[in-house]
Protein backbone atom coordinates (compact mmCIF):
# COMPACT_ATOMS: atom_id res chain seq x y z
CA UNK A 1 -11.00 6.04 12.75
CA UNK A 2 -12.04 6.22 16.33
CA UNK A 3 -13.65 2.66 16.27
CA UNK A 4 -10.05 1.32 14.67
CA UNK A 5 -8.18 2.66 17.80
CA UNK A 6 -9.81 1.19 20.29
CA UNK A 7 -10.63 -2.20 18.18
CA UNK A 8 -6.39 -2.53 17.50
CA UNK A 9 -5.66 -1.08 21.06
CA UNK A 10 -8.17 -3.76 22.52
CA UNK A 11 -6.06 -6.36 20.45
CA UNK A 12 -3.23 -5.23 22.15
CA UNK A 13 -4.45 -5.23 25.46
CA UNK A 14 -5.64 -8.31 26.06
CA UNK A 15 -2.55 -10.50 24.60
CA UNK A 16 -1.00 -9.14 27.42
CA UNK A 17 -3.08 -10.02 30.44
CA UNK A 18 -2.71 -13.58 31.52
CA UNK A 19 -5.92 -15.51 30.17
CA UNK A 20 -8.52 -17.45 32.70
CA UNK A 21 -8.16 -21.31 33.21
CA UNK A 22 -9.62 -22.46 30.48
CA UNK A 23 -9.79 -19.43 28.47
CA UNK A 24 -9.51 -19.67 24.71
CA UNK A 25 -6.12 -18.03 23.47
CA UNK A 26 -6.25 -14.45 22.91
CA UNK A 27 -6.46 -13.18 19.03
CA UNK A 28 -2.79 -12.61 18.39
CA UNK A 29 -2.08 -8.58 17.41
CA UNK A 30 -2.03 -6.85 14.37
CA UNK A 31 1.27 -6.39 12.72
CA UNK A 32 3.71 -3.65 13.85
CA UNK A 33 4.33 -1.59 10.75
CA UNK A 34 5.30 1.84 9.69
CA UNK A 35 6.17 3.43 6.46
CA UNK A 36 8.69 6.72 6.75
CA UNK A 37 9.35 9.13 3.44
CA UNK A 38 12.82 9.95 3.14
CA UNK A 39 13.88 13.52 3.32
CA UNK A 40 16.45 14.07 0.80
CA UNK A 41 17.33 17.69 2.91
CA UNK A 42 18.55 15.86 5.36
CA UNK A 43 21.40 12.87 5.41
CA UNK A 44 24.64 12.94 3.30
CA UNK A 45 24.98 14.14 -0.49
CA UNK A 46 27.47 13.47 -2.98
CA UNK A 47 26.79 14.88 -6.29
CA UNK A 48 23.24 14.77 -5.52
CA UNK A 49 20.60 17.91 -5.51
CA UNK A 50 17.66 18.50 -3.36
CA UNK A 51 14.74 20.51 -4.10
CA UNK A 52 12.12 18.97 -6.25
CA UNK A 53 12.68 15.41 -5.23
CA UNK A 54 16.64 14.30 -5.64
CA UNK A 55 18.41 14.88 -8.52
CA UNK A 56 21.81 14.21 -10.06
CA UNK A 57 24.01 17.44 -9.84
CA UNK A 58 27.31 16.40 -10.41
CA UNK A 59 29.41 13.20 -11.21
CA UNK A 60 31.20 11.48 -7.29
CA UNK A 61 33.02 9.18 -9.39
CA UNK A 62 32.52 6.68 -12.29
CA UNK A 63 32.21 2.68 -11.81
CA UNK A 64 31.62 0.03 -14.64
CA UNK A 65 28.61 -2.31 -13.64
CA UNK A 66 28.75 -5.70 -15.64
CA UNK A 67 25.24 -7.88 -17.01
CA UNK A 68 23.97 -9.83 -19.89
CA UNK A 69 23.88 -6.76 -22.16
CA UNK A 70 27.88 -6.40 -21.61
CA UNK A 71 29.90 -4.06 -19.25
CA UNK A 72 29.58 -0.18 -19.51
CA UNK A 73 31.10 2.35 -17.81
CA UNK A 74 28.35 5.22 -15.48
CA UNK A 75 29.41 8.14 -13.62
CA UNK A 76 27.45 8.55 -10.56
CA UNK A 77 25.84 10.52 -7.66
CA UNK A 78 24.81 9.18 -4.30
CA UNK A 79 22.76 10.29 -1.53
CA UNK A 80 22.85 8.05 1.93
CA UNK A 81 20.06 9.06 4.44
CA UNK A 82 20.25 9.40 7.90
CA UNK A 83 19.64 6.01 10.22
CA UNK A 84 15.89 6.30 11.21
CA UNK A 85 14.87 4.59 14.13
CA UNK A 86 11.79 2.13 13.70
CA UNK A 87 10.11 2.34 16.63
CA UNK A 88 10.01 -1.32 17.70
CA UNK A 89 11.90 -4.81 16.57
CA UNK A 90 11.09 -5.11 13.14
CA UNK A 91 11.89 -8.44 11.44
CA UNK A 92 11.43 -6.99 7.68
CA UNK A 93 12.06 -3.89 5.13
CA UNK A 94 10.66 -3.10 2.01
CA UNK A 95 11.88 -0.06 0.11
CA UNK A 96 10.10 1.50 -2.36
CA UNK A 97 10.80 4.88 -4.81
CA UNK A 98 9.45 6.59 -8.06
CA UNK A 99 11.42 8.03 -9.90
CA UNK A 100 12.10 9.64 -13.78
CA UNK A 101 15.54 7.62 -15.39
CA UNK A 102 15.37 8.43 -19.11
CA UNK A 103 17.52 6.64 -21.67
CA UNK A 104 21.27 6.43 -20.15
CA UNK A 105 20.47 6.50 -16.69
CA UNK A 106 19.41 4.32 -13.82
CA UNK A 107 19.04 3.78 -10.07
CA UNK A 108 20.12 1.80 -7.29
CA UNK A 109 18.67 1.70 -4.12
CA UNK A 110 20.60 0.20 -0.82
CA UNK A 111 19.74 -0.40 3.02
CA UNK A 112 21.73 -1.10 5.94
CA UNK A 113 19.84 -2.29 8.78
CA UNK A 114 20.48 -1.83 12.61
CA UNK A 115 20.42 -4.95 15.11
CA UNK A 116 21.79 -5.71 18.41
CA UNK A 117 25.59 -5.92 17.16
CA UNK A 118 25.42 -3.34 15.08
CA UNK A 119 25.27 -1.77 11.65
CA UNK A 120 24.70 -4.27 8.78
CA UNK A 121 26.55 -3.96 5.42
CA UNK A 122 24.60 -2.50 2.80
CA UNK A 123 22.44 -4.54 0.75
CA UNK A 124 20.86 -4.12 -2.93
CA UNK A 125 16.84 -3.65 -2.40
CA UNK A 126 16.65 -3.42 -6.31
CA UNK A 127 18.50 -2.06 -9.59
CA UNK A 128 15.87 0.34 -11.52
CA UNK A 129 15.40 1.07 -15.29
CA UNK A 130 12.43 1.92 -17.34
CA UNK A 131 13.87 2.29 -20.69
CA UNK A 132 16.04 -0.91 -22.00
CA UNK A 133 19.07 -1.34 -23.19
CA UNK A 134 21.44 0.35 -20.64
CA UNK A 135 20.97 -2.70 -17.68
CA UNK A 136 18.58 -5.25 -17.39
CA UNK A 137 16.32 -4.04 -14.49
CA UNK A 138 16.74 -6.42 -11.98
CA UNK A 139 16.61 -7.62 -8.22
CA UNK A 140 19.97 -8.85 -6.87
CA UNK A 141 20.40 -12.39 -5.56
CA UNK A 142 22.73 -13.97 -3.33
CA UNK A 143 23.26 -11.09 -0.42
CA UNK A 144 22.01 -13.37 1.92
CA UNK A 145 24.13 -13.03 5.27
CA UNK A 146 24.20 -13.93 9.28
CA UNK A 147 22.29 -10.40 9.73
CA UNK A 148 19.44 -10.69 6.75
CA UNK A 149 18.31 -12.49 3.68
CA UNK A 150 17.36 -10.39 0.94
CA UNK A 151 13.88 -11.83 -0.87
CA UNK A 152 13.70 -10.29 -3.94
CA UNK A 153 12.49 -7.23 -2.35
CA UNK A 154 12.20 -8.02 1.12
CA UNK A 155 14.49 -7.51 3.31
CA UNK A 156 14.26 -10.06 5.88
CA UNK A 157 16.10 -10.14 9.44
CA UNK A 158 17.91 -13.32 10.49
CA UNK A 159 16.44 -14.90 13.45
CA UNK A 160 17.27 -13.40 16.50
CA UNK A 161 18.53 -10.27 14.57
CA UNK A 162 15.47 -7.95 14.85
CA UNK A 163 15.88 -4.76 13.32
CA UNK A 164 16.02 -1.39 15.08
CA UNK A 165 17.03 1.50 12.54
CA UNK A 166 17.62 1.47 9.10
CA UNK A 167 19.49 3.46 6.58
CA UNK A 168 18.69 4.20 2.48
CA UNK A 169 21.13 4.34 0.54
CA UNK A 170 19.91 5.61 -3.66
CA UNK A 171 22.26 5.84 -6.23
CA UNK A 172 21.83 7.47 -9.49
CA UNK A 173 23.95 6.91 -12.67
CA UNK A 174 24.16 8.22 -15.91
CA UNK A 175 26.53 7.94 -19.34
CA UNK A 176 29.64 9.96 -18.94
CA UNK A 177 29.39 13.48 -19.70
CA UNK A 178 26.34 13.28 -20.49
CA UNK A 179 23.31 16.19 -19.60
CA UNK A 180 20.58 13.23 -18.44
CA UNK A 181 19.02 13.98 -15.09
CA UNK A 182 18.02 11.54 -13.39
CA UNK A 183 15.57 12.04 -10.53
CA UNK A 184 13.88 10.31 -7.73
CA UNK A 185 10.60 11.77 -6.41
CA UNK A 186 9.66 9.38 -3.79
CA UNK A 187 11.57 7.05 -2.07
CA UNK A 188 10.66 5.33 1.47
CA UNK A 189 10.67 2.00 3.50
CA UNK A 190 8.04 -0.08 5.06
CA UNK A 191 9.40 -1.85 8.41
CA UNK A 192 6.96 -4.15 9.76
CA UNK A 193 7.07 -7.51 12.30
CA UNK A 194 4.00 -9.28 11.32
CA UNK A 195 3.00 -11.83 14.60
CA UNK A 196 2.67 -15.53 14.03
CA UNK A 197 -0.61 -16.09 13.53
CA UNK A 198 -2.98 -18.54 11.15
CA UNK A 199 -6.40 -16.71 11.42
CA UNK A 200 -7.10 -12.89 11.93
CA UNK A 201 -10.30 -11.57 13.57
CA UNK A 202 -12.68 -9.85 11.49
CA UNK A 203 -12.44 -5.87 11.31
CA UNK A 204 -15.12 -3.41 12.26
CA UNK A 205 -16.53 -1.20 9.43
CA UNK A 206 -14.14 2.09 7.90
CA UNK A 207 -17.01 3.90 6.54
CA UNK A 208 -17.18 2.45 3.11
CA UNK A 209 -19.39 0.10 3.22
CA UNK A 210 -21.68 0.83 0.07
CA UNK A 211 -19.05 2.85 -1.69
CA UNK A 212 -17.24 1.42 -5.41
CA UNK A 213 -14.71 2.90 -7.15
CA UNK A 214 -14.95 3.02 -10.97
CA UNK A 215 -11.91 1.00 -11.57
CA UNK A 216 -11.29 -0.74 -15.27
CA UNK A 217 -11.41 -4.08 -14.96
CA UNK A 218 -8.48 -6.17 -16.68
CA UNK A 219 -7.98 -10.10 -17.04
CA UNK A 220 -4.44 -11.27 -16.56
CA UNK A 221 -5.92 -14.63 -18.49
CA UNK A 222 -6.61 -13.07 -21.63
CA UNK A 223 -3.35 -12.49 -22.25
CA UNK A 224 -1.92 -16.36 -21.34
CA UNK A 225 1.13 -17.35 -23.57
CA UNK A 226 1.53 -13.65 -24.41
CA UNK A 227 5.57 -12.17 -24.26
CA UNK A 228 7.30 -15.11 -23.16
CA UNK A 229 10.11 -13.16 -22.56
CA UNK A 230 8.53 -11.19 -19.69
CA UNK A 231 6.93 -14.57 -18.27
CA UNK A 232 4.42 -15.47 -20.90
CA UNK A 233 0.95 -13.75 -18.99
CA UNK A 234 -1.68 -15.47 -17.57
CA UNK A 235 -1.14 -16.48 -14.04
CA UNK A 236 2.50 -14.64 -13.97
CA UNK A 237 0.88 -11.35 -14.56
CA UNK A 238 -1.65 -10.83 -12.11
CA UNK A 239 0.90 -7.52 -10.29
CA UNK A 240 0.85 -5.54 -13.57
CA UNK A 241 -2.01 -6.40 -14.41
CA UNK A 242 -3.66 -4.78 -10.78
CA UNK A 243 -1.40 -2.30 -11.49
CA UNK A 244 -2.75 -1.56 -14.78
CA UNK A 245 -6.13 -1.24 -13.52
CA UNK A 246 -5.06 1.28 -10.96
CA UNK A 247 -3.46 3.52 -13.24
CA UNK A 248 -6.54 3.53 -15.52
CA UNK A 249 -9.15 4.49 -12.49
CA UNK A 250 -6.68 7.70 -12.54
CA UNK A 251 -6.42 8.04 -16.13
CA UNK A 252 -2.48 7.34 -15.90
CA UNK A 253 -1.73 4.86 -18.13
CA UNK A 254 0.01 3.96 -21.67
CA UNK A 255 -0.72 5.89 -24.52
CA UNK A 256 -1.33 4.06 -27.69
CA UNK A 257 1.91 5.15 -28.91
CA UNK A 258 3.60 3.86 -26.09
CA UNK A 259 2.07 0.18 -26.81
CA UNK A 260 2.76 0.75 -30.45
CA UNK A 261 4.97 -2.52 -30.04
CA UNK A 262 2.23 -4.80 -28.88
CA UNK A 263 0.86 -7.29 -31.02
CA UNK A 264 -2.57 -5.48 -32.42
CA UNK A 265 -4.81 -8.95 -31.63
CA UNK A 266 -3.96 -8.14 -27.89
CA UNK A 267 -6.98 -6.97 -26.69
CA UNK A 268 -5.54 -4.48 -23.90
CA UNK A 269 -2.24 -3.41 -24.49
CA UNK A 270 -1.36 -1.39 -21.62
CA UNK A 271 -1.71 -5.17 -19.58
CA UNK A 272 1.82 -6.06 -21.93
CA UNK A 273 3.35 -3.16 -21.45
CA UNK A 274 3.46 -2.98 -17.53
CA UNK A 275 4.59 -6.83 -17.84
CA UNK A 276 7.79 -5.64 -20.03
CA UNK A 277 8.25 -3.15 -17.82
CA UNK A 278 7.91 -4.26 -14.24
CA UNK A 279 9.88 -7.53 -15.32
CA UNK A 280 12.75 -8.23 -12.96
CA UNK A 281 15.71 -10.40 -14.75
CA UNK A 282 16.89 -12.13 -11.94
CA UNK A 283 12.88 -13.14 -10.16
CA UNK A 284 12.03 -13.80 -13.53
CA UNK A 285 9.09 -12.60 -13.49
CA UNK A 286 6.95 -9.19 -13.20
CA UNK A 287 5.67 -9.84 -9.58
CA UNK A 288 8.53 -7.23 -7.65
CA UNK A 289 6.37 -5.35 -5.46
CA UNK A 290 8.53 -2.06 -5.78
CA UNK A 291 8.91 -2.93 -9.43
CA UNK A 292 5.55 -2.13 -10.12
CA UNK A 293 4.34 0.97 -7.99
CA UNK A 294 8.38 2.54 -9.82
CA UNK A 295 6.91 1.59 -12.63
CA UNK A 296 3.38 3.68 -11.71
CA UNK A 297 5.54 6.19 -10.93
CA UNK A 298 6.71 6.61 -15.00
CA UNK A 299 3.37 8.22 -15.12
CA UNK A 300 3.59 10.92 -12.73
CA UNK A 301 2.00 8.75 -9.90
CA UNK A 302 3.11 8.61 -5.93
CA UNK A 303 3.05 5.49 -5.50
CA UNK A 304 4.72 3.01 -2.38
CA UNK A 305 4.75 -0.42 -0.90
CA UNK A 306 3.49 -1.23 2.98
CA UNK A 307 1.25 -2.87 5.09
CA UNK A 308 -2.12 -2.16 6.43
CA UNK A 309 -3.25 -3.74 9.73
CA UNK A 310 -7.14 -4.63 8.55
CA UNK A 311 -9.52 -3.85 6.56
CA UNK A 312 -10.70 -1.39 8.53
CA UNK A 313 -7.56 0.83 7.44
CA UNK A 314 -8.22 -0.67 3.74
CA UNK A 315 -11.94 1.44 3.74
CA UNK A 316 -10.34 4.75 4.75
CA UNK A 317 -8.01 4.74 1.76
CA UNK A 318 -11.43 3.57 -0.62
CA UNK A 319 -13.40 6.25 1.05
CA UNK A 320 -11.07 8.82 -0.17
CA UNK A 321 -11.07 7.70 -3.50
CA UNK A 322 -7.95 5.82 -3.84
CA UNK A 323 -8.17 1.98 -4.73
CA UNK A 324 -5.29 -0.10 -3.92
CA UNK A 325 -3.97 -3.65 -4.54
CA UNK A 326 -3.62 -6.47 -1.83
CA UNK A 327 -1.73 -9.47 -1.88
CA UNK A 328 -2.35 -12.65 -0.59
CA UNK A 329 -2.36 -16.56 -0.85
CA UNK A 330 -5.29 -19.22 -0.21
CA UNK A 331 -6.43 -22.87 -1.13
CA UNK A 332 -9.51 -22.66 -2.97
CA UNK A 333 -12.19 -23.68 -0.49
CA UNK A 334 -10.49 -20.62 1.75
CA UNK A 335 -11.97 -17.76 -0.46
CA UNK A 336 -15.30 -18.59 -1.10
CA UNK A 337 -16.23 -17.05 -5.29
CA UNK A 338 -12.49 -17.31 -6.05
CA UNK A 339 -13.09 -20.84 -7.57
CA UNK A 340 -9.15 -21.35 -7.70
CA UNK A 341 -5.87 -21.41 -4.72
CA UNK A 342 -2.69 -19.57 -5.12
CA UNK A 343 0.39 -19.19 -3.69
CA UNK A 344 0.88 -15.62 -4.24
CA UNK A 345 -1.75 -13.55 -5.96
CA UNK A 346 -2.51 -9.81 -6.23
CA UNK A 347 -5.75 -7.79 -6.99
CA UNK A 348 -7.28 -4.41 -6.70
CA UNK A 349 -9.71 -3.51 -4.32
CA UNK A 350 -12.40 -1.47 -5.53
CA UNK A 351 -14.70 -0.78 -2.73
CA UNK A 352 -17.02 -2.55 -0.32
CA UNK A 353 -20.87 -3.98 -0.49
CA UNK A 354 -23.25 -1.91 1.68
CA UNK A 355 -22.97 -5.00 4.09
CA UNK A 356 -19.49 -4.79 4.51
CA UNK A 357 -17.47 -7.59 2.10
CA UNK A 358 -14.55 -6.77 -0.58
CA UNK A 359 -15.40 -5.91 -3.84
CA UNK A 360 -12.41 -6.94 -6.02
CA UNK A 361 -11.20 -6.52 -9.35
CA UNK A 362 -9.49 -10.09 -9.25
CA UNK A 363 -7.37 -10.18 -12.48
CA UNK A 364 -7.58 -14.70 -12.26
CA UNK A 365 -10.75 -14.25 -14.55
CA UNK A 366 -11.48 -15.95 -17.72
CA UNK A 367 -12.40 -12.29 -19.23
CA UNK A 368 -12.55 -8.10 -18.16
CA UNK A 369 -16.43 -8.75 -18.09
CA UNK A 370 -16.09 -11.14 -15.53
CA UNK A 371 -13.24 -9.40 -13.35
CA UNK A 372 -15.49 -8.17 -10.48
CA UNK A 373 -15.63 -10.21 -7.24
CA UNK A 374 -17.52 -10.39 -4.05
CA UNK A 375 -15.40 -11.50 -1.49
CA UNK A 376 -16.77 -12.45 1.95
CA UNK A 377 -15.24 -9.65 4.94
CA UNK A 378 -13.67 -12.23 6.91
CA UNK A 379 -12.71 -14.68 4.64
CA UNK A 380 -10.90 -12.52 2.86
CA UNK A 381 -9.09 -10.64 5.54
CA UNK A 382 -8.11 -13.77 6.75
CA UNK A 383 -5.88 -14.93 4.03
CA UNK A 384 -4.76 -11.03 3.37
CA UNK A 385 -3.36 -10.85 6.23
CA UNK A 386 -2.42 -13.98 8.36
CA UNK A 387 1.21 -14.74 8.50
CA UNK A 388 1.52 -17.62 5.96
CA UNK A 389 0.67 -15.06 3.45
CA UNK A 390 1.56 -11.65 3.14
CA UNK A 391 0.78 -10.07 6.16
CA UNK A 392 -0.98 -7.77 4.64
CA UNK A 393 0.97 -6.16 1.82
CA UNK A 394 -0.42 -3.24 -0.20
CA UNK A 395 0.59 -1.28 -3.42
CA UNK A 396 -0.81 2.64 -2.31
CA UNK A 397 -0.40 4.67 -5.73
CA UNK A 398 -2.10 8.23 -6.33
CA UNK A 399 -1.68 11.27 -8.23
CA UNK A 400 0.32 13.70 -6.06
CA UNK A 401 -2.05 16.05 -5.58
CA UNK A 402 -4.96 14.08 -4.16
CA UNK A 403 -4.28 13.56 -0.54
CA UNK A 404 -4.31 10.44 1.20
CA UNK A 405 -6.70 10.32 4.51
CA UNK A 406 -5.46 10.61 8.01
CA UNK A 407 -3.84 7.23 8.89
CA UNK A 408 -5.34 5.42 12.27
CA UNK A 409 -4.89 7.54 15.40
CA UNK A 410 -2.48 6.34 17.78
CA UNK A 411 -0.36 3.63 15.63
CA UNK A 412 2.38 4.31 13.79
CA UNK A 413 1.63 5.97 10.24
CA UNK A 414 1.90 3.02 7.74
CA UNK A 415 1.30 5.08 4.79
């Protein structure tokens, strides 16, 4: 952790000190990011109860809320945070939650940002459901404003509108007079300004080089033309797939009575179910980023959306056990052993060669067998985390009682 502090506060140095004639240009720095919990003790309640996590006491008020399966009637119960302060200008917000929403009840959650003129209206960051047939779970499109643009899940500032303090905003609803309790556990945001910046510097070594984690390995391709309905598989399903694979290292996943529904040729189940359930009706597809570590959450899992900085951060969580999936975009000849490009992709990473490179469980494989990659160090940390692709966006998902490591000394905790 030591040798991450001074190799990011080195970064940071020297793009501030004016650079010799004829220098080449400094490395740009690592992103600013931070991830903050929300404390459900603290901020506003109405109808809401804290204790273990936030749950719904009593009915604020009922609403009707209108999609393709018709318009019903909920009562509901709200809790609005306090504004948090970031830290430094971010330019986006992710939020994230897990939560339990049986039959008859489902969640909202809602930010409101803080720029230079002010407080923001509140925008949708995602409508949550895990059983069907009360909403369609779904993203919300068209909130798009002169303060922010909302990306399916992102949260993104308008130019010039950099973000200084945020608010959350979760909403829980349930049938009228009915006893359902619906709960969040965990809820959060990642705020992050990742720099411009079309190659990254290669990280120095976490302290897992030689170390893999026993991960099941699942191919998103073995399931191409599957469930049309929730996008069909194949290349659409390479999030729940990862996510799949993550919930088996921990023994988390589907029961075969919970897959009962799946075609019985399919030869892994639990892949089709976290499609269906991760699918977002208005993306259209299963690839929502807090989608899938909500739907992790079903299972009894912590699990969150943010950023790491480098690899170097990547190896700490690895080292203490916990895989986690990356995502990223590339033209073939950039990831050497990929053998394909990709606009958006995500894949778990399992651990790290005793020299230092990415071991993947890349779900683009023609079969399970042949899931495992080698990715070259800097190659891959390159296209992880420049800023034409993700900037270095990370599903973190774990059992609740197995700690996550110290995050890097002197930077803002990001997980």
């Amino acid at each position: 952790m030591r040798v991450l502090t001074v190799f990011l506060s080195t970064l940071l140095l020297i793009t501030t000190l004016p650079a010799p004639a004829g220098a080449k240009p400094a490395p740009a720095p690592p992103p600013d990011v931070v991830y903050q919990r929300a404390d459900f003790s603290t901020g506003t309640s109405e109808g809401t109860t804290a204790g273990d996590g936030l749950a719904f006491g009593s009915a604020a008020g009922t609403t009707s809320y209108t999609d393709a399966l018709g318009t019903k009637t909920w009562e509901y119960a709200r809790w609005t945070g306090p504004e948090r302060a970031i830290g430094f200008p971010a330019t986006e917000l992710i939020a994230s939650w897990t939560a339990d929403v049986p039959p008859g009840s489902w969640l909202q959650a809602e930010t409101r940002v803080r720029n230079a003129e002010g407080l923001t209206k509140w925008y949708s960051m995602g409508r949550w459901s895990y059983a069907e047939g009360d909403i369609l779970r779904t993203s919300v499109s068209g909130q798009g404003d002169a303060d922010a643009t909302i990306a399916v899940d992102t949260l993104v500032a308008a130019e010039d509108k950099q973000i200084s303090a945020y608010q959350l905003r979760l909403t829980l609803y349930r049938t009228p007079g009915s006893a359902v309790t619906p709960r969040v556990r965990t809820s959060g945001a990642m705020a992050s300004n990742v720099p411009e910046r079309k190659t990254v510097p290669v990280s120095p070594g976490g302290g897992a080089w030689g170390t893999e984690l026993s991960v099941p390995r699942r191919s998103q391709n073995v399931h191409q033309g599957h469930y049309p309905e929730w996008d069909g598989g194949g290349e659409a399903w390479c999030s729940p797939t990862s996510t799949t694979m993550i919930l088996g290292y921990w023994d988390r996943w589907p029961s075969a009575q919970d897959t009962a529904w799946v075609d019985p040729s399919d030869p892994n189940p639990e892949v089709d179910h976290a499609a269906r359930h991760t699918y977002d009706h208005a993306y259209d597809g299963a690839g929502n980023w807090p989608f899938n570590t909500a739907y992790a959450g079903r299972y009894g899992m912590d699990g969150f959306v943010t950023r790491l900085r480098s690899l170097t951060e990547l190896e700490l969580l690895i080292k203490a056990g916990i895989p986690v999936v990356t995502s990223q975009s590339f033209k073939k000849s950039e990831l050497p052993g990929a053998g394909y490009g990709t606009n958006g992709h995500l894949m778990a990473i399992v651990g790290f060669t005793a020299t230092g490179d990415v071991i993947a469980n890349d779900p683009a494989s023609s079969s399970n067998t042949a899931v495992r990659h080698v990715y070259p160090r800097a190659a891959f940390e390159n296209v992880w985390l420049r800023s034409s692709s993700s900037g270095g966006v990370t599903y973190i998902i774990h059992p609740p009682g197995h700690a996550l490591p110290a995050t890097t000394p002197g930077l803002p905790a990001n997980w």
